[in-house]
C-alpha atoms as a PDB file:
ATOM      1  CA  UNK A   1      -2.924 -25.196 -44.179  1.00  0.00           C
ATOM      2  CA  UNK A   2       0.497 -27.035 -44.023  1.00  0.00           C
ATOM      3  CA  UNK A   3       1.694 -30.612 -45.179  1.00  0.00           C
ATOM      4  CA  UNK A   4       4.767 -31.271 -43.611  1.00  0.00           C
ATOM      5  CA  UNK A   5       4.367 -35.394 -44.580  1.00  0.00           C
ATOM      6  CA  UNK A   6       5.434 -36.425 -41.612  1.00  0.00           C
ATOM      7  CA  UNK A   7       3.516 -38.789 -39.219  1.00  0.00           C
ATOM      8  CA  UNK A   8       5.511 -37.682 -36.102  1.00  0.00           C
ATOM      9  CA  UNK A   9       7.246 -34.644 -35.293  1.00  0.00           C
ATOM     10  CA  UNK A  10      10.687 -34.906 -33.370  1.00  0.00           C
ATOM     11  CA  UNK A  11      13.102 -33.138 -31.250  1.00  0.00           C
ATOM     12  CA  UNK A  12      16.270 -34.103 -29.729  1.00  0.00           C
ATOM     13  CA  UNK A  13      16.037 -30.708 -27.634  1.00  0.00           C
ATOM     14  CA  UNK A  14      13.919 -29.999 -24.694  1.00  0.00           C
ATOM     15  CA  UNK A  15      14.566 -26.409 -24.822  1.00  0.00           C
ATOM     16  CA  UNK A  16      12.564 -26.140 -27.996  1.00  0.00           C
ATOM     17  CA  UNK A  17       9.241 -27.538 -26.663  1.00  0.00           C
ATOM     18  CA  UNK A  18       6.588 -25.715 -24.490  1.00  0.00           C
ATOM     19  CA  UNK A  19       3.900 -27.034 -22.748  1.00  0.00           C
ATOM     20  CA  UNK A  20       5.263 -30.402 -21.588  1.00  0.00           C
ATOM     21  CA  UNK A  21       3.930 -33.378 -21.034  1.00  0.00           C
ATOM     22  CA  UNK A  22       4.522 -36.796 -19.993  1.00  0.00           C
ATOM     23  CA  UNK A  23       3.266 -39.692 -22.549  1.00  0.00           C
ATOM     24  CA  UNK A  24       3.027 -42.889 -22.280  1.00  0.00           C
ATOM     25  CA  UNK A  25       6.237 -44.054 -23.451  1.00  0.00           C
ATOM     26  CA  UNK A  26       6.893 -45.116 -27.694  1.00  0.00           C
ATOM     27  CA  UNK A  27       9.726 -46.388 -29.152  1.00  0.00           C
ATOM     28  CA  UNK A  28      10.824 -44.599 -31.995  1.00  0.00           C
ATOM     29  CA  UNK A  29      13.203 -46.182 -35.005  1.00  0.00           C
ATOM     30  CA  UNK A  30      16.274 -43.966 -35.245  1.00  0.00           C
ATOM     31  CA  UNK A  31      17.849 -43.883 -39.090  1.00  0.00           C
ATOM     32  CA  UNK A  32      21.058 -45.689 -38.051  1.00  0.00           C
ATOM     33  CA  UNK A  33      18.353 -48.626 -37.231  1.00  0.00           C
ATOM     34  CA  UNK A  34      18.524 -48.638 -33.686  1.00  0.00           C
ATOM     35  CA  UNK A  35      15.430 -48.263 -31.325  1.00  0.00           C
ATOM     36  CA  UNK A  36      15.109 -45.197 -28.641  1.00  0.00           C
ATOM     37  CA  UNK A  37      11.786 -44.267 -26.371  1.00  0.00           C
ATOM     38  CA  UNK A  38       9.823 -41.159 -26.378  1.00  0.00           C
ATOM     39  CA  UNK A  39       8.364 -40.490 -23.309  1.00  0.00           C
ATOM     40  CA  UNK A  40       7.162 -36.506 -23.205  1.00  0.00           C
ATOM     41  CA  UNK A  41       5.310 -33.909 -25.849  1.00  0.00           C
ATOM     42  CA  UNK A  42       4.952 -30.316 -26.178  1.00  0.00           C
ATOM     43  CA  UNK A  43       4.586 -27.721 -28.393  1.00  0.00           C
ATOM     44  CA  UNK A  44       6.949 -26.409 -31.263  1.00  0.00           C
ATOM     45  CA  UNK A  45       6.770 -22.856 -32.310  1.00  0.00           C
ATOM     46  CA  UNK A  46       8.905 -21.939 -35.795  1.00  0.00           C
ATOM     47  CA  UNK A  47       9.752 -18.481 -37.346  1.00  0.00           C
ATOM     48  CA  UNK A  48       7.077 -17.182 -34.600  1.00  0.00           C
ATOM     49  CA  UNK A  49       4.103 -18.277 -36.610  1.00  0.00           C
ATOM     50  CA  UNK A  50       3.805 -22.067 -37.373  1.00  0.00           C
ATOM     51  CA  UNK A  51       2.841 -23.785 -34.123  1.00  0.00           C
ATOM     52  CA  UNK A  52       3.430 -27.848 -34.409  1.00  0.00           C
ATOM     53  CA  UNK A  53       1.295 -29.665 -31.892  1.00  0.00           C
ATOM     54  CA  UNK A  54       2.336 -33.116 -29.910  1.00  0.00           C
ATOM     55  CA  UNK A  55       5.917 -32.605 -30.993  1.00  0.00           C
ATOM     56  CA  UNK A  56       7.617 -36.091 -29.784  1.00  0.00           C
ATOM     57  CA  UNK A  57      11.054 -35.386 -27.537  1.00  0.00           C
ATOM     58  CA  UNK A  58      13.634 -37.740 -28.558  1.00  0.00           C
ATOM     59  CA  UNK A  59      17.217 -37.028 -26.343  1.00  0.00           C
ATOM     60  CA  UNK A  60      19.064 -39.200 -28.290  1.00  0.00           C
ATOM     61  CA  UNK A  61      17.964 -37.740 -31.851  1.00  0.00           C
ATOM     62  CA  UNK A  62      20.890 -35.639 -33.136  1.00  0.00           C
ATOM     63  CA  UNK A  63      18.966 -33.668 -35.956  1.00  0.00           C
ATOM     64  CA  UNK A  64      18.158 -29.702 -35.536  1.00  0.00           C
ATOM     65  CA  UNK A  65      16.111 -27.564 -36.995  1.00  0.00           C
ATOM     66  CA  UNK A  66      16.772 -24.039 -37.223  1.00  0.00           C
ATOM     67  CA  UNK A  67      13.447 -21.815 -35.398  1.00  0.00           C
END
């Protein structure tokens, strides 16, 4: 079992999710202190083994992650 410590899981990049889905839409507090909305989900897969569930898909979030 993993602990990644994080309450939400984030992506700025749609091409990284599978198994999309529409949510009912959050706002999500950006570091720079600004406000953005998160309206879709999916799946995260990384290094082929660790799968990351209801992975929130920000388009404005600029972080990456290498998979």
């Amino acid at each position: 079992m993993v602990d990644s410590g994080a309450l939400c899981h984030m992506t700025g990049n749609s091409r990284e999710l599978r198994e999309i889905k529409s949510i009912i839409p959050i706002s999500i507090g950006l570091p720079n202190g600004t406000n953005t909305i998160a309206s879709h989900q999916g799946t995260v897969t990384l290094g082929g083994r660790l799968r990351l569930n209801n992975v929130l898909y920000v388009p404005t979030l600029q972080c990456k992650f290498d998979l």
